[in-house]
C-alpha atoms as a PDB file:
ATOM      1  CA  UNK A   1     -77.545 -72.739 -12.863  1.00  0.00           C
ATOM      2  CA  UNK A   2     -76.208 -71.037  -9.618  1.00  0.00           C
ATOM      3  CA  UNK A   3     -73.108 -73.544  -9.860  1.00  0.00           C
ATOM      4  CA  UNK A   4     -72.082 -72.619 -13.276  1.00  0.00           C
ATOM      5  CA  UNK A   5     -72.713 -69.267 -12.903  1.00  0.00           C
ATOM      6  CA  UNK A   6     -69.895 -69.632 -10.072  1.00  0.00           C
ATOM      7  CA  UNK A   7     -67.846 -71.631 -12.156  1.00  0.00           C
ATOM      8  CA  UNK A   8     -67.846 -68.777 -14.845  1.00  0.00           C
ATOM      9  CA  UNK A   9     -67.218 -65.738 -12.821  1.00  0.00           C
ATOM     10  CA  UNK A  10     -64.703 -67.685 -10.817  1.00  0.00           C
ATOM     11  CA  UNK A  11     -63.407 -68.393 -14.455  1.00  0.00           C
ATOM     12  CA  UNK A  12     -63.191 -64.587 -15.218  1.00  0.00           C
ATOM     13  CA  UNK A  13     -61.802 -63.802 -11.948  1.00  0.00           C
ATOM     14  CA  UNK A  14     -58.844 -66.313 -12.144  1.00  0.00           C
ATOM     15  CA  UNK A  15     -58.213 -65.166 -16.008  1.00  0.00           C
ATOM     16  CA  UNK A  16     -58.323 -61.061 -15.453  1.00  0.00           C
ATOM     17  CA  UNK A  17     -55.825 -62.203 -12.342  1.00  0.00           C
ATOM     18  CA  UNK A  18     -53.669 -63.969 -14.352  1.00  0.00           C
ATOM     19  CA  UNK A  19     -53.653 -61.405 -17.208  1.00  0.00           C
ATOM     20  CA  UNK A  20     -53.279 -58.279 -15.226  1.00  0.00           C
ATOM     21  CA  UNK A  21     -49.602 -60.084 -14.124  1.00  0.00           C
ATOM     22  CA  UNK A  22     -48.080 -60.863 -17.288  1.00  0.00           C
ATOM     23  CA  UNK A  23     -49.328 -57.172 -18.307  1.00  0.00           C
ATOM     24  CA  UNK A  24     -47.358 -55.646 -15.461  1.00  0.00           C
ATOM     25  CA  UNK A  25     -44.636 -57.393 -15.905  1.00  0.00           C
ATOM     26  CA  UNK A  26     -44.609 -56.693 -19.686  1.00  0.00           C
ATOM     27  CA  UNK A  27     -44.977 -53.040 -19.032  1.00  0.00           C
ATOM     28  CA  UNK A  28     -42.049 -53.430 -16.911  1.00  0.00           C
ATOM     29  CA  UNK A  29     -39.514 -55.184 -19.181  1.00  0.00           C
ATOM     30  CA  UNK A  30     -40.800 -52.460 -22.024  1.00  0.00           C
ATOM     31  CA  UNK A  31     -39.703 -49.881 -19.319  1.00  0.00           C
ATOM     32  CA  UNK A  32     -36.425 -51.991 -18.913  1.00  0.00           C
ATOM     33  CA  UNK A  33     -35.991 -52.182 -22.947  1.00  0.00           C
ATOM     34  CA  UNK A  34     -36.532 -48.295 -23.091  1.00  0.00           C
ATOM     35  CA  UNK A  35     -34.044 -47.085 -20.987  1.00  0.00           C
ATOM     36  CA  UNK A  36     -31.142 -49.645 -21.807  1.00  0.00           C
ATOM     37  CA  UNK A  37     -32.377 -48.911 -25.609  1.00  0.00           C
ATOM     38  CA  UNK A  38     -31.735 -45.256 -25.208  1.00  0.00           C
ATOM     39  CA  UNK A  39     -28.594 -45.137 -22.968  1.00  0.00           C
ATOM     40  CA  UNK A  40     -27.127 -47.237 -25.382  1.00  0.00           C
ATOM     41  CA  UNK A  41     -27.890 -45.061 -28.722  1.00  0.00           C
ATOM     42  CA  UNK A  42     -28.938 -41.586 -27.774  1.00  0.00           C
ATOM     43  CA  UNK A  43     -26.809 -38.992 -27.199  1.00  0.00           C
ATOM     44  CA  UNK A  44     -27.446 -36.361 -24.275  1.00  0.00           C
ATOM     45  CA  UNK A  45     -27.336 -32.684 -23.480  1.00  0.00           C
ATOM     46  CA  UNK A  46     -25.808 -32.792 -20.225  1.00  0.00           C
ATOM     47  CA  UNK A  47     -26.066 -30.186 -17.226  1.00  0.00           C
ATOM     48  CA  UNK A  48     -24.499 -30.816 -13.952  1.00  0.00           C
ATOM     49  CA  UNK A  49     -25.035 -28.921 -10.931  1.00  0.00           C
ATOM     50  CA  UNK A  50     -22.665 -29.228  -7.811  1.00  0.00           C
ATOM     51  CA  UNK A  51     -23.211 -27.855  -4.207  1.00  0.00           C
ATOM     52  CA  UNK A  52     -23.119 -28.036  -0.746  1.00  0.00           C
ATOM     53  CA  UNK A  53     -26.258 -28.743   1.647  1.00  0.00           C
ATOM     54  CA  UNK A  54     -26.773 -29.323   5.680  1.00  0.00           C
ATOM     55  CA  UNK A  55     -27.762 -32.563   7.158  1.00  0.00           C
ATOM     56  CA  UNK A  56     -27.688 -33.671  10.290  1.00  0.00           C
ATOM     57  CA  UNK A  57     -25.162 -30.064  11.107  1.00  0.00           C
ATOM     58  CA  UNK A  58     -22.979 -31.968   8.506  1.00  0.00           C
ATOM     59  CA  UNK A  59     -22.263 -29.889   5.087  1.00  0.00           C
ATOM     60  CA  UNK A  60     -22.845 -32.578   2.731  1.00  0.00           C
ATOM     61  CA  UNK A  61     -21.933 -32.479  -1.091  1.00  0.00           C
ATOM     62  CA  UNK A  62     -23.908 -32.906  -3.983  1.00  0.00           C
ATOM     63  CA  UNK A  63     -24.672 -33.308  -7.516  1.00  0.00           C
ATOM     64  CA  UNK A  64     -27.598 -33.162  -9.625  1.00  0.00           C
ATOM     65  CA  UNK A  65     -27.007 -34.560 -13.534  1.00  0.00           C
ATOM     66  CA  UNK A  66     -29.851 -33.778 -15.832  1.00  0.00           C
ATOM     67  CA  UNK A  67     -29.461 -35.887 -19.128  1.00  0.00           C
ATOM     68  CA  UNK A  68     -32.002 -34.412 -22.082  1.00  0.00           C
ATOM     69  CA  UNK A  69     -32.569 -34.852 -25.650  1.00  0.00           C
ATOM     70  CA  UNK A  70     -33.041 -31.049 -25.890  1.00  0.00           C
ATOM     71  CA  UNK A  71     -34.193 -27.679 -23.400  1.00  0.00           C
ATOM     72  CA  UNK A  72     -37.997 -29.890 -23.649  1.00  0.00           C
ATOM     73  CA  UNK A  73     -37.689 -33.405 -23.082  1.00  0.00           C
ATOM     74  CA  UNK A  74     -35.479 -35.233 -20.362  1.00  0.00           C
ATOM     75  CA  UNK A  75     -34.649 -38.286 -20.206  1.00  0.00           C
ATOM     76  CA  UNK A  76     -32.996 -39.033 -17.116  1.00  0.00           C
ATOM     77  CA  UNK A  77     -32.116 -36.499 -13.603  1.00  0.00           C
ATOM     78  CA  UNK A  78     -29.366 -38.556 -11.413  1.00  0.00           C
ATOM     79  CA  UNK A  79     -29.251 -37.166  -7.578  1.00  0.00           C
ATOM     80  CA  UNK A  80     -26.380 -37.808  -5.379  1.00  0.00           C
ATOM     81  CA  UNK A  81     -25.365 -37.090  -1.975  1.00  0.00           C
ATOM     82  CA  UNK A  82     -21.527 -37.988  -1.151  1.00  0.00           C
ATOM     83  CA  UNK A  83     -20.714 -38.775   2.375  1.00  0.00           C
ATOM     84  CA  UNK A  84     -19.555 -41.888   4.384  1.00  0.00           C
ATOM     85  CA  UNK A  85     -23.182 -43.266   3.280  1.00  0.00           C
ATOM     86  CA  UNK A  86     -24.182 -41.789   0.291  1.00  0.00           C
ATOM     87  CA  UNK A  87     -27.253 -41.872  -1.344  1.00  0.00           C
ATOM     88  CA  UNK A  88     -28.161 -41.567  -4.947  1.00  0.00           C
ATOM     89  CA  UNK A  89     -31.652 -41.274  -7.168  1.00  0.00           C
ATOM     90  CA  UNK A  90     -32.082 -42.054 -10.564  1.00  0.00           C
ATOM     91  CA  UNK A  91     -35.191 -40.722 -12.248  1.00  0.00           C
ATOM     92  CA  UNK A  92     -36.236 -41.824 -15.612  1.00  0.00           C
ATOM     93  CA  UNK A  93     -38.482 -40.121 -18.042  1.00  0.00           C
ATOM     94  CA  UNK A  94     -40.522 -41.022 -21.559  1.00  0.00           C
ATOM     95  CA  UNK A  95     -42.232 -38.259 -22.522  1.00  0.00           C
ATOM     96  CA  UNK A  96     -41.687 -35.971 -19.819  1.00  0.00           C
ATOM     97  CA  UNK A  97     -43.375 -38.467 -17.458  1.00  0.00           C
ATOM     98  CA  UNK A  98     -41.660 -40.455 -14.797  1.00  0.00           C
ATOM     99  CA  UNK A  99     -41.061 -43.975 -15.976  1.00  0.00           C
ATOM    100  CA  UNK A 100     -38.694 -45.366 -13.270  1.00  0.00           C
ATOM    101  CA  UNK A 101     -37.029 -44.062  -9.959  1.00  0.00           C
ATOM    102  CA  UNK A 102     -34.042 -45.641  -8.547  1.00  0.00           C
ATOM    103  CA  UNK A 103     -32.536 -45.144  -4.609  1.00  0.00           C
ATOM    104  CA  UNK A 104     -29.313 -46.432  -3.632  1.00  0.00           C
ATOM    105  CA  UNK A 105     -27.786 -46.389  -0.862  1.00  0.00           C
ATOM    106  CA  UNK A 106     -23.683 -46.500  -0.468  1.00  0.00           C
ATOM    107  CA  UNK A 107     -21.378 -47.466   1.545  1.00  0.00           C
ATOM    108  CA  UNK A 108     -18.382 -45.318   1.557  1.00  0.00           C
ATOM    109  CA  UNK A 109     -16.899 -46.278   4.584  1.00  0.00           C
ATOM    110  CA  UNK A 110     -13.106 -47.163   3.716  1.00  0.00           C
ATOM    111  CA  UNK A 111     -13.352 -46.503   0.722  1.00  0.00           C
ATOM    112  CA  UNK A 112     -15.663 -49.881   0.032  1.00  0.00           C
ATOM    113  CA  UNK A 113     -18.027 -48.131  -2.349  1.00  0.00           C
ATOM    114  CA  UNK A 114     -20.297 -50.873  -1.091  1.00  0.00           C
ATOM    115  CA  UNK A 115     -24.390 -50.731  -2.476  1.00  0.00           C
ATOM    116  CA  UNK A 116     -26.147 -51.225   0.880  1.00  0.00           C
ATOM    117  CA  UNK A 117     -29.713 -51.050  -0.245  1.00  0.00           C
ATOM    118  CA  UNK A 118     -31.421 -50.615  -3.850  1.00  0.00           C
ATOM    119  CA  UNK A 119     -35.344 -49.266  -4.194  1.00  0.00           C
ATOM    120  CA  UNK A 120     -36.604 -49.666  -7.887  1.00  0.00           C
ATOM    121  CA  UNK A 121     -40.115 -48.406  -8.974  1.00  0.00           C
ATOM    122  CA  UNK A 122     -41.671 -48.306 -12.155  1.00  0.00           C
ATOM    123  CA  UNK A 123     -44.750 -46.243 -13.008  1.00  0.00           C
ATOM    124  CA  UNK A 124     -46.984 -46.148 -15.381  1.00  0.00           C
ATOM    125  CA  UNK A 125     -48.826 -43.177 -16.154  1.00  0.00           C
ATOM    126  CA  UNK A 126     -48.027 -41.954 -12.488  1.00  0.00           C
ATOM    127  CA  UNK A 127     -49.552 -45.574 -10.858  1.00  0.00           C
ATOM    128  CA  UNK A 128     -46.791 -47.653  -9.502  1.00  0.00           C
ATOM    129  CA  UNK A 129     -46.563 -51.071 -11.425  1.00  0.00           C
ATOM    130  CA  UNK A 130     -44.246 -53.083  -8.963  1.00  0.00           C
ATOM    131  CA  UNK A 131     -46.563 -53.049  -5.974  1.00  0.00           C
ATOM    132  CA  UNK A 132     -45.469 -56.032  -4.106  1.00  0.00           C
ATOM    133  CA  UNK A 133     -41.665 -54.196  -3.552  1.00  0.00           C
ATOM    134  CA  UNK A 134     -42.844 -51.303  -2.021  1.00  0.00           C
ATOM    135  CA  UNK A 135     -39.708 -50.247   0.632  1.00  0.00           C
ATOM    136  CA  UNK A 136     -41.772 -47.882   3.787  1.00  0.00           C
ATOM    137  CA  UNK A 137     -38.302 -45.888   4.362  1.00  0.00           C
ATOM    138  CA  UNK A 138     -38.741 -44.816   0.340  1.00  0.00           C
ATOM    139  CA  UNK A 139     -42.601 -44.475  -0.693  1.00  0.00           C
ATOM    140  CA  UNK A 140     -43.389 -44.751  -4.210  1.00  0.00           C
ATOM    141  CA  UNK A 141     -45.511 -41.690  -4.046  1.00  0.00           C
ATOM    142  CA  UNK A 142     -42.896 -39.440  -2.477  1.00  0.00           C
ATOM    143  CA  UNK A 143     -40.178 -40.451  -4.917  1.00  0.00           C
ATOM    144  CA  UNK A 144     -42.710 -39.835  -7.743  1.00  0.00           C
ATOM    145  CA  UNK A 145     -43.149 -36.726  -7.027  1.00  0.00           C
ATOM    146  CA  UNK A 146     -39.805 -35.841  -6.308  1.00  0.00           C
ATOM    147  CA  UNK A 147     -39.243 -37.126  -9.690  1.00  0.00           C
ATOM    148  CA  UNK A 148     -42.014 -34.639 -10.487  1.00  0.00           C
ATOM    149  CA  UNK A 149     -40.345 -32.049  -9.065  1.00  0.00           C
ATOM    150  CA  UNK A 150     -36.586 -32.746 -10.901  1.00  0.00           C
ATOM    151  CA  UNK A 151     -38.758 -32.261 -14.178  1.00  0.00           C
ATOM    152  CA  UNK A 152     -40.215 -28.955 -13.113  1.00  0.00           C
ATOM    153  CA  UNK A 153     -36.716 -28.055 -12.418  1.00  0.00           C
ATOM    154  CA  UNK A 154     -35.344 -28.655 -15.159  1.00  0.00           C
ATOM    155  CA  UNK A 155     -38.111 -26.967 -16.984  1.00  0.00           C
ATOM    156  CA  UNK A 156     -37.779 -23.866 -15.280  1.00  0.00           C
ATOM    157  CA  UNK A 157     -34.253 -23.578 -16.184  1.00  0.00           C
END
């Protein structure tokens, strides 16, 4: 009795496992499907804002690109600082909620344009789904909520 009641939750264990995989990874490809599916055939109210900030005692350029359906809904905030290594975030957004956040990193260096390092997260109801690609220099938390934060923005404007 004790061994097949080992056998059995053993059984369960290895089949939630193997379930709660193919579910992430389906959530992610649905992710995936959305935002291809709506770059492709939407159409965007776009508002671009340019400036200047300090880092490292270096004025450093940047833009921030907010891509919406309307003044309520965005769909996607794109963050870029331009210097000799440049850095770029890519927020996505269903429903006001943040889907998918993107860092890259550039190299600009003679003129090489060169992608030195990529990040991609996907969430899914603010719980990050791609847990085994977790990068310590970008958290998934902070990048959430700076995601978070590009909403409110855009919001509030």
């Amino acid at each position: 009795m004790k061994q097949t009641l080992f056998i059995l939750i053993t059984f369960m264990s290895v089949t939630a496992y193997s379930q709660t995989i193919p579910d992430t990874e389906f959530k992610i490809s649905e992710i995936n499907t959305y935002i291809e599916d709506i770059n492709e055939n939407e159409q965007f109210e776009v508002e671009n804002i340019n400036g200047t900030l300090k880092k490292n005692n270096k004025d450093i350029d940047y833009s921030i690109s907010y891509f919406a359906f309307d003044a309520t809904q965005l769909f996607s905030v794109i963050y870029q600082e331009y210097d000799e290594i440049s850095t770029n975030k890519i927020f996505y957004y269903k429903k006001n909620k943040v889907v998918a956040a993107i860092v890259e990193i550039i190299n600009n260096k003679d003129n090489k344009d060169r992608l030195e390092e990529q990040v991609i997260y996907f969430y899914d109801v603010d719980t990050l789904l791609n847990t085994a690609e977790i990068n310590e220099k970008y958290p998934p938390d902070s990048l959430l909520n700076e995601g978070k934060n590009r909403l409110k923005e855009f919001l509030a404007h």
